[in-house]
C-alpha atoms as a PDB file:
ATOM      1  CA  UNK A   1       9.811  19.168  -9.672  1.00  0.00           C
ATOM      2  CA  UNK A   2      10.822  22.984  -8.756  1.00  0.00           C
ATOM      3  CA  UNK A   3      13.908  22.648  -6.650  1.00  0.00           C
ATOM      4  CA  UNK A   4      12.273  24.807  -4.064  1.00  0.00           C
ATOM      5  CA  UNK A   5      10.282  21.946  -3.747  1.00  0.00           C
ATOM      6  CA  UNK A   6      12.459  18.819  -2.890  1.00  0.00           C
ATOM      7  CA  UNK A   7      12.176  19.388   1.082  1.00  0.00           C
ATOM      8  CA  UNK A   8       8.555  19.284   0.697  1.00  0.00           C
ATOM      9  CA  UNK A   9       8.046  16.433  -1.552  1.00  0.00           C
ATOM     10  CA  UNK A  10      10.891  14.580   0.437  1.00  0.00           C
ATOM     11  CA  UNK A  11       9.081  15.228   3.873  1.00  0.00           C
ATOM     12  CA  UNK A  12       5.722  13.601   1.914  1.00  0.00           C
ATOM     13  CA  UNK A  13       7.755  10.807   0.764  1.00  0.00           C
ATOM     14  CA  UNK A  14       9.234   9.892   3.980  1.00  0.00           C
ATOM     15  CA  UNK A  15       5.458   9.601   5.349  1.00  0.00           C
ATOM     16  CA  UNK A  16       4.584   7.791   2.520  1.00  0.00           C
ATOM     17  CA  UNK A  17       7.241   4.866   2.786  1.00  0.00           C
ATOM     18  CA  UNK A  18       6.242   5.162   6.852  1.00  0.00           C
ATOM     19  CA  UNK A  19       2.232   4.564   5.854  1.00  0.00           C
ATOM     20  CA  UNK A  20       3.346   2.105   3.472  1.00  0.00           C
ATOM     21  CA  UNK A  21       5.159   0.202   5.736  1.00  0.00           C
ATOM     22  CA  UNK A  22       2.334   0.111   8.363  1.00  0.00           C
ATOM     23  CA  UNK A  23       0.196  -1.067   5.745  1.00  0.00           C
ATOM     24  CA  UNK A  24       2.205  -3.339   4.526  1.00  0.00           C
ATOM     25  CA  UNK A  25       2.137  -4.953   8.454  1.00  0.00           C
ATOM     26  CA  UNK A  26      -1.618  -4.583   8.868  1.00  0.00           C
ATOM     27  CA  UNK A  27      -2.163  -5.965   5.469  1.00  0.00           C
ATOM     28  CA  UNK A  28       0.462  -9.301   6.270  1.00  0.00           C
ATOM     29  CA  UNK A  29      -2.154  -9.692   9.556  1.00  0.00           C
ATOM     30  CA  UNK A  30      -5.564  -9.423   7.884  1.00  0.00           C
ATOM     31  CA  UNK A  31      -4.374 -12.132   4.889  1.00  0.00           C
ATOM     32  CA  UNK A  32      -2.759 -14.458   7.311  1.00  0.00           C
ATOM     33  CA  UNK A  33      -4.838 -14.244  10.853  1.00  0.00           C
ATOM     34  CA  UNK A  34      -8.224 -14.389  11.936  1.00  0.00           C
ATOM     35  CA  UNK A  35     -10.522 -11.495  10.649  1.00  0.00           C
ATOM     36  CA  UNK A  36     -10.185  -7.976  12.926  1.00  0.00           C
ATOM     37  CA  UNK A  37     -12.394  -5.435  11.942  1.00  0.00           C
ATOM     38  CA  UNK A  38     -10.281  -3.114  13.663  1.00  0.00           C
ATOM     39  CA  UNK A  39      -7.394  -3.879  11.938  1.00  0.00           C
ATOM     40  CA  UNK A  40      -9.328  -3.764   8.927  1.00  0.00           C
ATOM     41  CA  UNK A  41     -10.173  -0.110   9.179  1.00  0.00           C
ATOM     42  CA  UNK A  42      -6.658   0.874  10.490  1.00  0.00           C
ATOM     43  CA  UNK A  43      -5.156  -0.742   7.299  1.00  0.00           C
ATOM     44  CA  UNK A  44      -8.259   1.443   5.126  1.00  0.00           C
ATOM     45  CA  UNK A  45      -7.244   4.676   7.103  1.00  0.00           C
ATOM     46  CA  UNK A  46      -3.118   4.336   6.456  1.00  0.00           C
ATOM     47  CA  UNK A  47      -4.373   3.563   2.694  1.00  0.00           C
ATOM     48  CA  UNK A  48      -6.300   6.763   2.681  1.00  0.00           C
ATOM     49  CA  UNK A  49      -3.413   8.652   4.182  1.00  0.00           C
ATOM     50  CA  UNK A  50      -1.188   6.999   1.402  1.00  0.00           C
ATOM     51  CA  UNK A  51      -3.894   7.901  -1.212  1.00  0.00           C
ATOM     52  CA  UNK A  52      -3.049  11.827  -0.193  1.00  0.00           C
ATOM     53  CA  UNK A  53       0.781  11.692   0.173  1.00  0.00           C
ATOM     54  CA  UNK A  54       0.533   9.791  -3.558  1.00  0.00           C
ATOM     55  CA  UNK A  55      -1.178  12.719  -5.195  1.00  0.00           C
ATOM     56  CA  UNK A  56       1.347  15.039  -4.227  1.00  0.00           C
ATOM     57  CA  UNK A  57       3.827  12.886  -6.833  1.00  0.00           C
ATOM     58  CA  UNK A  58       2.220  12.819 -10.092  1.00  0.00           C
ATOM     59  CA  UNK A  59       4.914  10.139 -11.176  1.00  0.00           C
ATOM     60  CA  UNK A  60       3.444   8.098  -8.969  1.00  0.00           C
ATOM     61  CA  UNK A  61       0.267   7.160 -10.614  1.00  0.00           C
ATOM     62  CA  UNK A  62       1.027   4.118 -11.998  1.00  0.00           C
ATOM     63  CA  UNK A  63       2.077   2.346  -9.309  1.00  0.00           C
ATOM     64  CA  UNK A  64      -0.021   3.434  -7.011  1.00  0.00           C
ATOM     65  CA  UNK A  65      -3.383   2.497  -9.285  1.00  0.00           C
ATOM     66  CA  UNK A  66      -1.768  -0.733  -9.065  1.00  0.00           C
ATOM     67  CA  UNK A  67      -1.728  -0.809  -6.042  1.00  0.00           C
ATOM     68  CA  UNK A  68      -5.306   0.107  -5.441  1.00  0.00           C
ATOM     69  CA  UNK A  69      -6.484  -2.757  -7.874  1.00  0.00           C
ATOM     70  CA  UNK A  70      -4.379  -5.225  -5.996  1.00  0.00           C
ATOM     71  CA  UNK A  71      -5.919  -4.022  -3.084  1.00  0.00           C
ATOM     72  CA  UNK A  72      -9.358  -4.287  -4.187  1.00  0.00           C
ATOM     73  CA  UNK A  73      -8.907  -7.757  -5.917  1.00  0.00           C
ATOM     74  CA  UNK A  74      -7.456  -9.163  -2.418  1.00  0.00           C
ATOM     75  CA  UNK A  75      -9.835  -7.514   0.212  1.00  0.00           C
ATOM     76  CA  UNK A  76     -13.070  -8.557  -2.453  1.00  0.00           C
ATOM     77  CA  UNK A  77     -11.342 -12.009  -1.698  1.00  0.00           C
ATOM     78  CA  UNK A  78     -10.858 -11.721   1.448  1.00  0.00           C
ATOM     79  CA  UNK A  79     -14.511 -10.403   1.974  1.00  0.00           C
ATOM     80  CA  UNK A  80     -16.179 -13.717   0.446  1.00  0.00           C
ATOM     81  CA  UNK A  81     -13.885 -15.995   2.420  1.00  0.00           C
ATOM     82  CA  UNK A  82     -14.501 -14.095   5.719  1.00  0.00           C
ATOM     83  CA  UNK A  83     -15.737 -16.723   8.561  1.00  0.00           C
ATOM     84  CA  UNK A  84     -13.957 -19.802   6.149  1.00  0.00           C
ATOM     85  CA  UNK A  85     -10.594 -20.733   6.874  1.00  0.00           C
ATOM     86  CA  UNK A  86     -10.242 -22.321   3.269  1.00  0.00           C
ATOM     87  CA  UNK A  87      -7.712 -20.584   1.276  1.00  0.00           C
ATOM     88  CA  UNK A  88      -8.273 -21.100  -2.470  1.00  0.00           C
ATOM     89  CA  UNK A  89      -5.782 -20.535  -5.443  1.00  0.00           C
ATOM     90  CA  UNK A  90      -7.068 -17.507  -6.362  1.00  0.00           C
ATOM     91  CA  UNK A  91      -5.949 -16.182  -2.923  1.00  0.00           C
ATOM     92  CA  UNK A  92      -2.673 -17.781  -3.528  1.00  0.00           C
ATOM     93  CA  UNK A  93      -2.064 -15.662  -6.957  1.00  0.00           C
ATOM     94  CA  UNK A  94      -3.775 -12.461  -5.329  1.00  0.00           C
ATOM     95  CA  UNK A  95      -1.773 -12.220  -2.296  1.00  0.00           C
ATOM     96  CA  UNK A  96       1.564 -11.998  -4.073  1.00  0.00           C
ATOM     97  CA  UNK A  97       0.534  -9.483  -6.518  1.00  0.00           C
ATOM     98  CA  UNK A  98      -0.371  -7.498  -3.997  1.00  0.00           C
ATOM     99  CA  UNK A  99       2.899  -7.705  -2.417  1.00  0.00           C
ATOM    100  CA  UNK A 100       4.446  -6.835  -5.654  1.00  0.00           C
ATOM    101  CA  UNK A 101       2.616  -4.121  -5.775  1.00  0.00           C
ATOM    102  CA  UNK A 102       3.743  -2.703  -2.506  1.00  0.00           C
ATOM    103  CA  UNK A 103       6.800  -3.871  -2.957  1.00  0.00           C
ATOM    104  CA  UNK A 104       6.686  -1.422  -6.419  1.00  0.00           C
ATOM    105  CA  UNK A 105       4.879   1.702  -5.288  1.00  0.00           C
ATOM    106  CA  UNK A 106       8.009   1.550  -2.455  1.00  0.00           C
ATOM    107  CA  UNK A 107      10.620   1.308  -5.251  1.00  0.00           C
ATOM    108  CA  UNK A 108       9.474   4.665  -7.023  1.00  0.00           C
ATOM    109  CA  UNK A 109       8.522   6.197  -3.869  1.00  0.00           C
ATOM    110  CA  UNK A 110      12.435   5.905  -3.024  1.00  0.00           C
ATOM    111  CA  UNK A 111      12.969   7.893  -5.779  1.00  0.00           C
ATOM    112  CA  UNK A 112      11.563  10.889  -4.783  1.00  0.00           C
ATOM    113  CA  UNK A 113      13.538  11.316  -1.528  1.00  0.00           C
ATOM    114  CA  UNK A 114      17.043  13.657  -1.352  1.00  0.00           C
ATOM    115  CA  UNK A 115      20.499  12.472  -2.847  1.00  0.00           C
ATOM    116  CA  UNK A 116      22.591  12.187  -0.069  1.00  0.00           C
ATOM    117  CA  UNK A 117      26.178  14.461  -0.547  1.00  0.00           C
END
């Protein structure tokens, strides 16, 4: 990164770990309350804003496809279970990873904002 830069890819970071976090919330609600389809398109519209602020960081990728294939894998589950309250184990073992994988995109994320003096 160009040190002329930094500012700018610390501003997109900030919003980043700010979407993230708002996802992260909407995401907790949709996996453990009753299905909002409200909710559920809030959650898909901070993921598309995250999408955006992600490409700006190249070193990002990885985590961040992770992140999409968690989220896939969990909403395709949460999709055929809509209208059932029965949770299975494959929900159990999909809900964590995605977590994880939140959890990881905020680690490098972190990363990319300013050293403090």
């Amino acid at each position: 990164m160009f040190p002329s830069h930094q500012h700018e890819i610390g501003a997109i970071a900030f919003q980043l770990l700010a979407s993230l976090d708002e996802y992260e919330v909407g995401m907790d609600q949709l996996v453990h309350e009753a299905w909002d389809g409200a909710l559920y398109q809030s959650t898909t519209d901070c993921f598309d804003r995250m999408r955006n602020y992600a490409g700006a960081m190249p070193r990002l990728s990885a985590a961040w496809i992770e992140l999409l294939i968690r989220r896939f894998e969990l909403m395709a589950h949460l999709w055929e279970r809509m209208g059932s309250s029965e949770r299975t184990d494959r929900f159990a073992e999909l809900s964590p990873n995605h977590i994880d994988a939140i959890r990881g995109l905020r680690t490098q994320v972190l990363r990319y904002l300013p050293k403090s003096s």
